[in-house]
Protein backbone atom coordinates (compact mmCIF):
# COMPACT_ATOMS: atom_id res chain seq x y z
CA UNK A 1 0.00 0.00 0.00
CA UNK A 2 1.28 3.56 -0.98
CA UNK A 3 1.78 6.27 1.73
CA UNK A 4 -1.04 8.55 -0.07
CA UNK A 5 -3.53 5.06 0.68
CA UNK A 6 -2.21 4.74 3.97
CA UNK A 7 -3.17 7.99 5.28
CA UNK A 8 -6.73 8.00 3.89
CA UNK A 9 -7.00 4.41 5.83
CA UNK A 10 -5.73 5.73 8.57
CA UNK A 11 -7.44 8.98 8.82
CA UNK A 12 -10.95 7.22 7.68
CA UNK A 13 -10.13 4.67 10.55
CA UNK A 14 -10.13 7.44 13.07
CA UNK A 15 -13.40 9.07 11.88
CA UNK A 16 -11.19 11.99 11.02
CA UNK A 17 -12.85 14.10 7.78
CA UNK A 18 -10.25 15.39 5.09
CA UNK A 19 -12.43 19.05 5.61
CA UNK A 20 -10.67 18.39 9.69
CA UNK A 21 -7.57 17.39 8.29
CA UNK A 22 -7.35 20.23 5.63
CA UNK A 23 -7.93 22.79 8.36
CA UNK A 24 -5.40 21.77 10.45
CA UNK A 25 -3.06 21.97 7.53
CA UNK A 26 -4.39 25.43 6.75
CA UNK A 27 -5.17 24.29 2.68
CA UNK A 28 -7.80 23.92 0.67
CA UNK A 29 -9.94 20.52 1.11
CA UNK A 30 -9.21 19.84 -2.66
CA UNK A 31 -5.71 20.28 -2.13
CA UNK A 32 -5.50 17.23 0.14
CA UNK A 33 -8.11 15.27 -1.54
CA UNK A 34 -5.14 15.58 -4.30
CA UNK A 35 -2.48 14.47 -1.64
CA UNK A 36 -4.93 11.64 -0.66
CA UNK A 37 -5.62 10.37 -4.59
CA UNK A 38 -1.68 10.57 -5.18
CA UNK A 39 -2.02 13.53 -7.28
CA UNK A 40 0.27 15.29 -5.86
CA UNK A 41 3.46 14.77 -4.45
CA UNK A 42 3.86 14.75 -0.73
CA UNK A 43 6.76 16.25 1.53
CA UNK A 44 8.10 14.60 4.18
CA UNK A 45 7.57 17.86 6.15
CA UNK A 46 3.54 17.39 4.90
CA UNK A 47 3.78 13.76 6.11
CA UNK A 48 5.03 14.57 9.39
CA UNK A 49 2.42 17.45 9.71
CA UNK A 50 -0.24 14.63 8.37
CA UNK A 51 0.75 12.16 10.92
CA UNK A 52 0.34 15.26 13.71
CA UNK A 53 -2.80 15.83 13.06
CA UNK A 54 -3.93 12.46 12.96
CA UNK A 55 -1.77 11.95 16.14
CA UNK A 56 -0.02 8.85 14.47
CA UNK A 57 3.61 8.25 14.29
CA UNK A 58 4.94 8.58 11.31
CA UNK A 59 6.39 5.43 10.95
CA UNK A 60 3.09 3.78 10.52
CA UNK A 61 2.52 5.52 6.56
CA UNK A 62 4.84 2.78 5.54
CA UNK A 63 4.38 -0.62 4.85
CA UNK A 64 7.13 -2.80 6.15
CA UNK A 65 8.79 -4.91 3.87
CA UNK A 66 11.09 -7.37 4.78
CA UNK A 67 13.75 -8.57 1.88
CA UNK A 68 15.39 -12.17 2.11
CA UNK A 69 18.32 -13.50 0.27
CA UNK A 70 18.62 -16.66 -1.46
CA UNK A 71 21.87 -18.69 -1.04
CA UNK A 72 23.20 -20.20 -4.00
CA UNK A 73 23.33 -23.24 -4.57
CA UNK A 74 26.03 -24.36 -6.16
CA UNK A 75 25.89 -28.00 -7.90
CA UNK A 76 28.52 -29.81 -7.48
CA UNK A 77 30.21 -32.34 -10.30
C-alpha cells in the first residue's frame, strides 16, 4: 500500500474528515483530496504534519517490507 492510501486508511479509521484534516493543515480541502488520490506529491515535512494531526507516528505511513536472500546453490560435479 502507498503512503497517499495509507493515510486516507488511517485517517478514515479514526473518523477523522479530510475538511478536519485540511484545516489543520491550513489548505484547501481539494488540495488534500489531491495528496490523498496521489495527485500530488507529498513532503516529508507534509507527512510529518499529516501524521500530527492524525496523532499517528509517522512510521506507521509505511508498509514494512522485509527482503530475504537466497543462497546459491552451487551444484557440485
Amino acid at each position: 500500500m502507498k503512503v497517499h492510501e495509507m493515510i486516507r486508511k488511517i485517517r478514515k479509521s479514526k473518523g477523522i474528515t479530510q475538511i478536519h484534516v485540511a484545516e489543520k493543515l491550513d489548505m484547501p480541502v481539494q488540495t488534500y483530496n489531491s495528496y490523498e488520490l496521489g495527485r500530488r506529491r507529498i513532503t516529508v515535512e507534509l507527512l510529518r504534519e499529516i501524521a500530527s494531526v492524525l496523532n499517528e507516528p509517522i512510521e506507521n505511513f509505511f508498509e514494512e517490507k522485509i527482503y530475504e536472500t537466497k543462497k546459491l546453490k552451487t551444484n557440485s560435479a
